[in-house]
PDB file of N, CA and C in Angstrom:
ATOM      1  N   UNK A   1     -89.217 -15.539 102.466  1.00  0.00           N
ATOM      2  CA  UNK A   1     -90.653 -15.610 102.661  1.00  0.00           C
ATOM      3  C   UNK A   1     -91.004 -15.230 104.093  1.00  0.00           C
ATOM      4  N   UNK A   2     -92.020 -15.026 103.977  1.00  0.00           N
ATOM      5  CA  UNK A   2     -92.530 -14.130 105.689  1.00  0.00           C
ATOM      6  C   UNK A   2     -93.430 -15.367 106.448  1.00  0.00           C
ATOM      7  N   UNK A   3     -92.953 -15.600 107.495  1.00  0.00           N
ATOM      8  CA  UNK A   3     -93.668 -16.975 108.654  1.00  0.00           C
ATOM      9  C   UNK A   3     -94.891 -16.224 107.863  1.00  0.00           C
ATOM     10  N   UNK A   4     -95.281 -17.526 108.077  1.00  0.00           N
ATOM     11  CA  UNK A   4     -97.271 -17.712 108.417  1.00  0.00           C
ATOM     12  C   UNK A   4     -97.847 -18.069 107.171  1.00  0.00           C
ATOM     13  N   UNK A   5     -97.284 -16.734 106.314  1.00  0.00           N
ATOM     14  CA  UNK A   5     -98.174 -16.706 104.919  1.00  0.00           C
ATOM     15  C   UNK A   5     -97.669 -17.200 103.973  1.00  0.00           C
ATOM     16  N   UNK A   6     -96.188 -18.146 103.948  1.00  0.00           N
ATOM     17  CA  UNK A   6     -95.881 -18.599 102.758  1.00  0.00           C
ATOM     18  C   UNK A   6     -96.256 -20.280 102.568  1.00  0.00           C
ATOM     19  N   UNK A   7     -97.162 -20.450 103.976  1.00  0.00           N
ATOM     20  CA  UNK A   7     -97.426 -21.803 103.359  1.00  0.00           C
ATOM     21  C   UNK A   7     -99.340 -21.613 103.799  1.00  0.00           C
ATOM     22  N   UNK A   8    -100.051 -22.075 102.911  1.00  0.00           N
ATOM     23  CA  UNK A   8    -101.519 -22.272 103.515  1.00  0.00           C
ATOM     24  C   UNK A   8    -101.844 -23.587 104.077  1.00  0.00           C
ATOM     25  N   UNK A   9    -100.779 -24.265 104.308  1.00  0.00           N
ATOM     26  CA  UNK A   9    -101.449 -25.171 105.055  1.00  0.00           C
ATOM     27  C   UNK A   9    -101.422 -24.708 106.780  1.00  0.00           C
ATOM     28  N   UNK A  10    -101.086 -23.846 107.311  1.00  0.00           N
ATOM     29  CA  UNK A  10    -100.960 -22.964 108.205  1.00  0.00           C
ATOM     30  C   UNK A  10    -102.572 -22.749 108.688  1.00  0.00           C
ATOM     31  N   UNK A  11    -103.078 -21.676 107.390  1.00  0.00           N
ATOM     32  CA  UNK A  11    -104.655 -21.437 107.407  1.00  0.00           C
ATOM     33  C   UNK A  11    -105.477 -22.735 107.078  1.00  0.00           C
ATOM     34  N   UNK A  12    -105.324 -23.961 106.635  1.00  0.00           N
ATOM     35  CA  UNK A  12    -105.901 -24.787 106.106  1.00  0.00           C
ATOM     36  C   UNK A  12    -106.320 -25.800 108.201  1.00  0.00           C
ATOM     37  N   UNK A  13    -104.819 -25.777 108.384  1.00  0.00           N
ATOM     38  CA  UNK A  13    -104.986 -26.389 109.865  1.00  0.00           C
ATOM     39  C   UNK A  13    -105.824 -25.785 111.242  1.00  0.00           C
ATOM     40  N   UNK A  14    -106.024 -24.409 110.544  1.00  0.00           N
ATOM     41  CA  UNK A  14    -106.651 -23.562 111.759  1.00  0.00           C
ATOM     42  C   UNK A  14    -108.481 -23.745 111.019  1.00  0.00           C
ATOM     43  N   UNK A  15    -108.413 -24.125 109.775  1.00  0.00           N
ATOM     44  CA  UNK A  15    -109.764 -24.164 109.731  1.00  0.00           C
ATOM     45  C   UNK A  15    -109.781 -25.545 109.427  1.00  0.00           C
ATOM     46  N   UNK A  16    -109.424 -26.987 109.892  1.00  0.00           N
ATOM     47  CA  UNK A  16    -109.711 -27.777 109.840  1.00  0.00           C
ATOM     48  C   UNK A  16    -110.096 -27.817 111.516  1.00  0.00           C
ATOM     49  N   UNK A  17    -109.645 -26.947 112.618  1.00  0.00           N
ATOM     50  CA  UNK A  17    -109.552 -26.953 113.900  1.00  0.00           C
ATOM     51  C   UNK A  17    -111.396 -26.303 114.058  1.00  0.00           C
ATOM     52  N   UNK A  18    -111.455 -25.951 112.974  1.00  0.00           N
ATOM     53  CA  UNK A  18    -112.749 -24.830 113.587  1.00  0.00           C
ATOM     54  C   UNK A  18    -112.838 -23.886 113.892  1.00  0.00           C
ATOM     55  N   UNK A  19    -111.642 -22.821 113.423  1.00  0.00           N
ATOM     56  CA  UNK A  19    -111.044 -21.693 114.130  1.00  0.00           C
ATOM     57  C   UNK A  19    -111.141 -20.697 112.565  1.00  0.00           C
ATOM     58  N   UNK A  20    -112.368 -20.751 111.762  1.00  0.00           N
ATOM     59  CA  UNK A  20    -112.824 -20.114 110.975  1.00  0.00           C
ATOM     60  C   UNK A  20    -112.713 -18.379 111.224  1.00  0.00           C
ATOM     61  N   UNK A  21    -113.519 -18.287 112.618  1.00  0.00           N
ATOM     62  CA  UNK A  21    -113.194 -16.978 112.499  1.00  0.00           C
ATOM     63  C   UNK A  21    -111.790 -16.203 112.870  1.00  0.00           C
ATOM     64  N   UNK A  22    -110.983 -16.658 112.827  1.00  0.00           N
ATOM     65  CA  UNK A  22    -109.135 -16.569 113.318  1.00  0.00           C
ATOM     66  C   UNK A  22    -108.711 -16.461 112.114  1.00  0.00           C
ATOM     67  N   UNK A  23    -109.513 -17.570 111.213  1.00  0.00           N
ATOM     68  CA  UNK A  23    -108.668 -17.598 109.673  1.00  0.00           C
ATOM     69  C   UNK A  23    -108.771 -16.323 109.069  1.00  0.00           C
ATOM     70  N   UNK A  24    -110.520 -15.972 108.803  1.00  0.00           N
ATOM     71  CA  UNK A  24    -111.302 -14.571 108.296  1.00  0.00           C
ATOM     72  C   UNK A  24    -110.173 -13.361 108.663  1.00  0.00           C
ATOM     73  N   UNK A  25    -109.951 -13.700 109.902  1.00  0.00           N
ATOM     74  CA  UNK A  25    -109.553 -12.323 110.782  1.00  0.00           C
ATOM     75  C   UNK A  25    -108.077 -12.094 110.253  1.00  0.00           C
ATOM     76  N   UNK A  26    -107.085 -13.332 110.063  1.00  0.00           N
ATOM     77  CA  UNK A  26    -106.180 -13.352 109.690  1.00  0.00           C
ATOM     78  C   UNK A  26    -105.838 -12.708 108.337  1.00  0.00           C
ATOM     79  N   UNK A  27    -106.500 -13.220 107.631  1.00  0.00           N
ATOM     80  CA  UNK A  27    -106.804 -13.316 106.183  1.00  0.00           C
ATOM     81  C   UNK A  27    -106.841 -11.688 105.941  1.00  0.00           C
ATOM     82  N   UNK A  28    -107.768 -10.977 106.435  1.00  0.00           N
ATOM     83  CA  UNK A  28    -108.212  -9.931 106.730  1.00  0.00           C
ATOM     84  C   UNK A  28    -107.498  -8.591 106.868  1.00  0.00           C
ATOM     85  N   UNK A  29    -106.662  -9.061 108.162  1.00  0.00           N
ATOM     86  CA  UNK A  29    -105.408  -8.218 108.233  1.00  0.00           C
ATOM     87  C   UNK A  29    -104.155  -8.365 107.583  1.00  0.00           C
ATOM     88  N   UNK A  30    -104.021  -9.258 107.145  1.00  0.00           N
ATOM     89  CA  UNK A  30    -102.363  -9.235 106.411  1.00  0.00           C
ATOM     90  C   UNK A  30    -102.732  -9.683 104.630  1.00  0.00           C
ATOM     91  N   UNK A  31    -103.561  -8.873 104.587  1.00  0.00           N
ATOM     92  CA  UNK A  31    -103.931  -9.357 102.967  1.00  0.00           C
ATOM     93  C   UNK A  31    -103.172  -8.359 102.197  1.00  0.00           C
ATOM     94  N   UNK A  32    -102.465  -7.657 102.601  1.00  0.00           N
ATOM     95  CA  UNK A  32    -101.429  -6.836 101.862  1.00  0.00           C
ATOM     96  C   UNK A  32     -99.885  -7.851 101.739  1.00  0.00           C
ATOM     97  N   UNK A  33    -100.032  -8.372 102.725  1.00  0.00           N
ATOM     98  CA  UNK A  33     -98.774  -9.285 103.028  1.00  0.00           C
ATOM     99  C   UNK A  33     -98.853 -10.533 101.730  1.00  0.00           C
ATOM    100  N   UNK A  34    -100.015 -11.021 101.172  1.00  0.00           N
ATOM    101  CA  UNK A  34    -100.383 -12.061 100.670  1.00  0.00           C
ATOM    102  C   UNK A  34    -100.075 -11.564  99.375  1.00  0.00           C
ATOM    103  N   UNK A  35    -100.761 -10.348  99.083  1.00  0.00           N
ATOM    104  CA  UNK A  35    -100.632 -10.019  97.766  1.00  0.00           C
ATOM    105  C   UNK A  35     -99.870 -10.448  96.719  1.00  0.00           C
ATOM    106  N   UNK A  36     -99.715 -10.855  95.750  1.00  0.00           N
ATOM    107  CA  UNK A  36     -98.642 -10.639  94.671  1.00  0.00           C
ATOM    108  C   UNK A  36     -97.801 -11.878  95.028  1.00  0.00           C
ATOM    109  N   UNK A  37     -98.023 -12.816  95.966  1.00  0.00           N
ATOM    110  CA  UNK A  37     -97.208 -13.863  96.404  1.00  0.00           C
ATOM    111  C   UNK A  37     -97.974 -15.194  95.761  1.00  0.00           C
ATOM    112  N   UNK A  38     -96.713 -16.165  95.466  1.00  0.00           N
ATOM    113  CA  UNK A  38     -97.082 -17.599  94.946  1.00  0.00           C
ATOM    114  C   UNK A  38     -98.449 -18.116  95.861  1.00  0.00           C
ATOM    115  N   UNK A  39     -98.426 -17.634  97.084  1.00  0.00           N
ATOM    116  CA  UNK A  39     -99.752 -18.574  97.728  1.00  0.00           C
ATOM    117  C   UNK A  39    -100.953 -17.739  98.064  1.00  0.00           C
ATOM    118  N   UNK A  40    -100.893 -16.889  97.239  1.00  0.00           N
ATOM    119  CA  UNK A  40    -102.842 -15.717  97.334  1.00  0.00           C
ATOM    120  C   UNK A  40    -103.300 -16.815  96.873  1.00  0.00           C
ATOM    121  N   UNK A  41    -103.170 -17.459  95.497  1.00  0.00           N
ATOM    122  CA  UNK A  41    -104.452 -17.905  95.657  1.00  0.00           C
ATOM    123  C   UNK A  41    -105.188 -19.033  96.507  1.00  0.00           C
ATOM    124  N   UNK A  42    -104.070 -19.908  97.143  1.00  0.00           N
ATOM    125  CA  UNK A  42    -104.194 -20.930  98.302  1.00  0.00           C
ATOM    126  C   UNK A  42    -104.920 -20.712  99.172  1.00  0.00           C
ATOM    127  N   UNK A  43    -104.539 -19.271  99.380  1.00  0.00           N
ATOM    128  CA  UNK A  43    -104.719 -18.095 100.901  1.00  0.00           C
ATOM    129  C   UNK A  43    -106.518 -17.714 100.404  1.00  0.00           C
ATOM    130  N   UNK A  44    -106.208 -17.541  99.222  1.00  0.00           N
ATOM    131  CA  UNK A  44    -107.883 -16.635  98.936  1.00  0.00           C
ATOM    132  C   UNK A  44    -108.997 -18.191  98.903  1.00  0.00           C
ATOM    133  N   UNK A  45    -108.610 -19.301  98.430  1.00  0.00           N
ATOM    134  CA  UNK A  45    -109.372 -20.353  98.625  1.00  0.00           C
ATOM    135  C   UNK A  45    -109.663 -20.549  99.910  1.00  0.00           C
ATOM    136  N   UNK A  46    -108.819 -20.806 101.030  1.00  0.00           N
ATOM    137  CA  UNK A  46    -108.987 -21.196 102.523  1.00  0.00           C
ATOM    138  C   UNK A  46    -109.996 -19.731 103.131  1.00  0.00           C
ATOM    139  N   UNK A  47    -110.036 -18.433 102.332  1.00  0.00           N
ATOM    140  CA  UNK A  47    -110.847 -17.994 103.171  1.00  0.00           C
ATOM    141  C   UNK A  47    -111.990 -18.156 102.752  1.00  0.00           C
ATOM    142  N   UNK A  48    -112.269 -18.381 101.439  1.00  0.00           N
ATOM    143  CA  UNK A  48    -113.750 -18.935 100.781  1.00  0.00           C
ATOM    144  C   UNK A  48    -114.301 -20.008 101.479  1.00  0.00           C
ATOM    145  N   UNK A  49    -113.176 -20.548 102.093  1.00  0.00           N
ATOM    146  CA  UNK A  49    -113.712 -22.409 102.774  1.00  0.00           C
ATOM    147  C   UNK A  49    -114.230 -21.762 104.317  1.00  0.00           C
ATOM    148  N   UNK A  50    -113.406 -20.666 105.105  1.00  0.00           N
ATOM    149  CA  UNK A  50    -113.920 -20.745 106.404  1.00  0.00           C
ATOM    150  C   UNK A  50    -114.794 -19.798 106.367  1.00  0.00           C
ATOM    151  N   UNK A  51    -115.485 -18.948 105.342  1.00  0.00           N
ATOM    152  CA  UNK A  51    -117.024 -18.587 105.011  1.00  0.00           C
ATOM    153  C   UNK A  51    -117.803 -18.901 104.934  1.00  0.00           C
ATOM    154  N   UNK A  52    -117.730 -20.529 104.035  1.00  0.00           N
ATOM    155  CA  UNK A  52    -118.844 -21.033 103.658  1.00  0.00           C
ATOM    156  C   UNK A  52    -118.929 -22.140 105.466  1.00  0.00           C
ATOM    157  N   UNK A  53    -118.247 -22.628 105.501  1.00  0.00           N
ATOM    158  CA  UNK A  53    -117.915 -23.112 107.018  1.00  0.00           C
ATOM    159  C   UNK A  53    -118.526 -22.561 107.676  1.00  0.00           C
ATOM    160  N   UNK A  54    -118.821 -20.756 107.971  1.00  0.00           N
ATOM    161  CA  UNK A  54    -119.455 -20.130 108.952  1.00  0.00           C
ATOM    162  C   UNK A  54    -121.019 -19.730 108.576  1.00  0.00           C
ATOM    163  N   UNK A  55    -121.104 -19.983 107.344  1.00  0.00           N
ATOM    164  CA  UNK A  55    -122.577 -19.866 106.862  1.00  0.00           C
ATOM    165  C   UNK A  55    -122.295 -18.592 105.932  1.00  0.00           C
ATOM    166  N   UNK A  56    -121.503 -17.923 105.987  1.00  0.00           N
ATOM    167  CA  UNK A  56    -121.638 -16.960 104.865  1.00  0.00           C
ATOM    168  C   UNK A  56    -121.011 -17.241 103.796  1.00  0.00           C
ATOM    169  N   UNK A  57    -122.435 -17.235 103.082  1.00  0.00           N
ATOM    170  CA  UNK A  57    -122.442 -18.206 101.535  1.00  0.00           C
ATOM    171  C   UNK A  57    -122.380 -17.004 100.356  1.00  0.00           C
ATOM    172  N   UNK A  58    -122.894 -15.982 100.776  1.00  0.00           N
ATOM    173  CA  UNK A  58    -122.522 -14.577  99.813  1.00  0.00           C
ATOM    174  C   UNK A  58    -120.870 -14.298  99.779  1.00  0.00           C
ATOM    175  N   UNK A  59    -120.466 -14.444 100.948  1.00  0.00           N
ATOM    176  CA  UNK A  59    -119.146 -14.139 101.615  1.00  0.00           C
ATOM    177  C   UNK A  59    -118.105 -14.859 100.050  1.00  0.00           C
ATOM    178  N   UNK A  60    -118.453 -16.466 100.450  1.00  0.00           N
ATOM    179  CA  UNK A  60    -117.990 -17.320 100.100  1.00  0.00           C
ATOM    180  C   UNK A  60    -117.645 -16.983  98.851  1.00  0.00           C
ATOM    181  N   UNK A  61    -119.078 -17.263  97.759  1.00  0.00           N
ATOM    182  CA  UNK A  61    -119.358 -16.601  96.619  1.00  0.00           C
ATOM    183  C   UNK A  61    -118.425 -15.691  95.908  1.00  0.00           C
ATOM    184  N   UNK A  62    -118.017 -14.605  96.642  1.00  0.00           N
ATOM    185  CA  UNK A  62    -117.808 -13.308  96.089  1.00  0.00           C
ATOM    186  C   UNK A  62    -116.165 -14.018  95.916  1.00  0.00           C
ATOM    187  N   UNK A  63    -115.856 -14.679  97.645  1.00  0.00           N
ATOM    188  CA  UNK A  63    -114.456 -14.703  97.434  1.00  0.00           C
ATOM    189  C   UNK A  63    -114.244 -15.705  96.431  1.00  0.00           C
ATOM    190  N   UNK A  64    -114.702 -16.914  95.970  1.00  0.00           N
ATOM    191  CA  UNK A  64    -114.720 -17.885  95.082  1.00  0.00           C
ATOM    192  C   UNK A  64    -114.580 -17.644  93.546  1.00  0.00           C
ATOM    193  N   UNK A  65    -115.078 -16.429  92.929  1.00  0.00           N
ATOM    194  CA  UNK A  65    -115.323 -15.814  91.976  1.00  0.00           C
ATOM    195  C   UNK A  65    -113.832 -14.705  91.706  1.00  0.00           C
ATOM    196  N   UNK A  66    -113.515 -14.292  92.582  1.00  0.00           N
ATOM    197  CA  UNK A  66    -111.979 -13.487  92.572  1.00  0.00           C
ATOM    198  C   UNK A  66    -111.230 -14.777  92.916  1.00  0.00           C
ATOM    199  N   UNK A  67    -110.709 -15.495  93.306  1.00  0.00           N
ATOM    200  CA  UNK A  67    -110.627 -16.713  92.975  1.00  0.00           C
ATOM    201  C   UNK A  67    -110.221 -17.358  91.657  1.00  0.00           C
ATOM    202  N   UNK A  68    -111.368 -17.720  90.999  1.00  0.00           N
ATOM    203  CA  UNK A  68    -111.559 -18.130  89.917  1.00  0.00           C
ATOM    204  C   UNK A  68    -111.205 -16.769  88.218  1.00  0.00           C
ATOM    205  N   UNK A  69    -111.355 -15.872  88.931  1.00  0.00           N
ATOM    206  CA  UNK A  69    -110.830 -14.720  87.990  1.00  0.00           C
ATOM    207  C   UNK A  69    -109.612 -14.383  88.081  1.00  0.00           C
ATOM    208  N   UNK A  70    -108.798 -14.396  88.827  1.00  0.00           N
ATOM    209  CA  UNK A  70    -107.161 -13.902  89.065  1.00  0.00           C
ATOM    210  C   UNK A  70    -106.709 -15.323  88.878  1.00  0.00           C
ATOM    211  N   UNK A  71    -106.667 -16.708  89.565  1.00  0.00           N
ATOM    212  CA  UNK A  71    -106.095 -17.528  90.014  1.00  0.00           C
ATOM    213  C   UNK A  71    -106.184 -19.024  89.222  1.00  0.00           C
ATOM    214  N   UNK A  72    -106.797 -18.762  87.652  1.00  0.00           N
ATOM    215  CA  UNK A  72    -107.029 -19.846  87.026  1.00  0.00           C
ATOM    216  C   UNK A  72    -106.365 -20.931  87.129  1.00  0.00           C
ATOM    217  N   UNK A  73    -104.942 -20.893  87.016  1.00  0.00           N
ATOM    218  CA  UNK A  73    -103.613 -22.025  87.002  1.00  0.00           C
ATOM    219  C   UNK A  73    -103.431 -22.416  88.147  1.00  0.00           C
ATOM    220  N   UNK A  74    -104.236 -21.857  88.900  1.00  0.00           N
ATOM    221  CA  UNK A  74    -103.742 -22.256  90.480  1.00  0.00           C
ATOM    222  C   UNK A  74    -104.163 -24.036  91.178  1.00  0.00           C
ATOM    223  N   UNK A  75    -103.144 -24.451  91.575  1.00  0.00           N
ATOM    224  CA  UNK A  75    -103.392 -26.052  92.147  1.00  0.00           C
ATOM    225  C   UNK A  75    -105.014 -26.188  92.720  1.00  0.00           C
ATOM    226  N   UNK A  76    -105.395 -24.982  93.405  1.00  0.00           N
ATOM    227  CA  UNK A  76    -106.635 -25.128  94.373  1.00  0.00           C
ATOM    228  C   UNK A  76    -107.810 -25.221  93.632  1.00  0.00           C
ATOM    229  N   UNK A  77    -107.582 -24.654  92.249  1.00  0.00           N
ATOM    230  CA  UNK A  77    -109.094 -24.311  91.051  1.00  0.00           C
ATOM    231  C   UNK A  77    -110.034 -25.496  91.258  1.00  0.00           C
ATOM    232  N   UNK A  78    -109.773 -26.354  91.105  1.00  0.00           N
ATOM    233  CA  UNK A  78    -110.638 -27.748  91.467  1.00  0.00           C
ATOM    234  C   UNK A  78    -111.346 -27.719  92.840  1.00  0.00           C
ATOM    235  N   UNK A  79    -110.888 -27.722  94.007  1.00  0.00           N
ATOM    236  CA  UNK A  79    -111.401 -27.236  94.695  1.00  0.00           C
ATOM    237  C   UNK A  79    -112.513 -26.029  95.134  1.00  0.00           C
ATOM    238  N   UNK A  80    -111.774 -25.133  94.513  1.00  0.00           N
ATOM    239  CA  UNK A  80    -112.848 -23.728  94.484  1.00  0.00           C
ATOM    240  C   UNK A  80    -113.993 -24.388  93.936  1.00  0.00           C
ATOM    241  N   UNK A  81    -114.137 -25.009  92.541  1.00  0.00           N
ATOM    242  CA  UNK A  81    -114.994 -25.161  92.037  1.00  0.00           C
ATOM    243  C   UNK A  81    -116.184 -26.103  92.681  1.00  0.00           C
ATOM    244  N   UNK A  82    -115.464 -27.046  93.117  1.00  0.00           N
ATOM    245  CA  UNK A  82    -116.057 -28.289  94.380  1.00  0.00           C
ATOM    246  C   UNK A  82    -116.900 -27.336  95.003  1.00  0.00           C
ATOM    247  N   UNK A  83    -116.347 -26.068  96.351  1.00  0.00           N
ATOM    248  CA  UNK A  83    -116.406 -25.864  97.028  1.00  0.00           C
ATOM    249  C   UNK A  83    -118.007 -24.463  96.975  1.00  0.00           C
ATOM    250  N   UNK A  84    -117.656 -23.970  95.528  1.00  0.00           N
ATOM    251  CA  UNK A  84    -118.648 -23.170  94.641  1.00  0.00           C
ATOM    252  C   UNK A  84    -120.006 -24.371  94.505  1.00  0.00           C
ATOM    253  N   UNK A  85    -120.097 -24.954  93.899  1.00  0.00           N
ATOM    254  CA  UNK A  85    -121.126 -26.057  93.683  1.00  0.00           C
ATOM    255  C   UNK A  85    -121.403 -26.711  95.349  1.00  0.00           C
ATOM    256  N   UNK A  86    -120.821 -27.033  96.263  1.00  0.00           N
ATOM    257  CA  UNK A  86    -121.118 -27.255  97.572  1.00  0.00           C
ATOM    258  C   UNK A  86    -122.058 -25.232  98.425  1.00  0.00           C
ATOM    259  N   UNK A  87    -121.251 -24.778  98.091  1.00  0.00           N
ATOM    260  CA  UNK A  87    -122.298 -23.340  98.905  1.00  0.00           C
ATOM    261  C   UNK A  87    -123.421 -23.318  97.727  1.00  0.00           C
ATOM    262  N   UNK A  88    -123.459 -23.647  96.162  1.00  0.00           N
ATOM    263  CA  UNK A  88    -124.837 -23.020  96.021  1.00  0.00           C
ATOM    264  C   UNK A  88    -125.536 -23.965  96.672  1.00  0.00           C
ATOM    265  N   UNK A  89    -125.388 -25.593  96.685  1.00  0.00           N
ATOM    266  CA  UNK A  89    -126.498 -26.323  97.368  1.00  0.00           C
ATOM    267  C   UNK A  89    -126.928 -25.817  98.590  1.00  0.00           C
ATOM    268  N   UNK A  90    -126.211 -25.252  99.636  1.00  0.00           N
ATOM    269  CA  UNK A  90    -126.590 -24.799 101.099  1.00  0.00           C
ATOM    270  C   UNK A  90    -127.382 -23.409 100.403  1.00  0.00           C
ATOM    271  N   UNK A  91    -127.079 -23.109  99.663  1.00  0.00           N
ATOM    272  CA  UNK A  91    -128.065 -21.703  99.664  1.00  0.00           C
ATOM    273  C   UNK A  91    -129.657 -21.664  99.708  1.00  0.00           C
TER     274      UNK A  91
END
């Protein structure tokens, strides 16, 4: 497994820090790296969280929905869904 991206609690600690836009940015650039690996969908939840975190609730949305379409079985689905019903209220 490749440092960084095989665990999300990595990205989970940088956006519990407040460091949302580090996560985005992260997320961003090595999303080829993520691909096709046991923790995209971990990885694709934590960037839905430091979107809605930064106010972008479209952002959020879009990523929440690919999400929820690729990643059904995934541990985080409960969450997404939490986290979906938490951005429409801010909308």
């Amino acid at each position: 497994m490749r440092a960084g991206i095989d665990n999300p609690a990595v990205v989970q600690a940088l956006n519990a820090q407040g460091k949302n836009e580090e996560v985005i940015q992260w997320l961003d650039e090595h999303r080829a790296w993520m691909e096709d690996t046991e923790v995209e969908g971990g990885l694709t939840f934590w960037l839905a969280k430091s979107q809605a975190d930064l106010g972008r609730y479209d952002g959020s949305i879009s990523s929440l929905e690919d999400f929820e379409r690729r990643f059904a079985g995934d541990p985080y689905l409960y969450d997404a869904i939490r986290l979906r019903a938490s951005v429409y209220r801010k909308m």
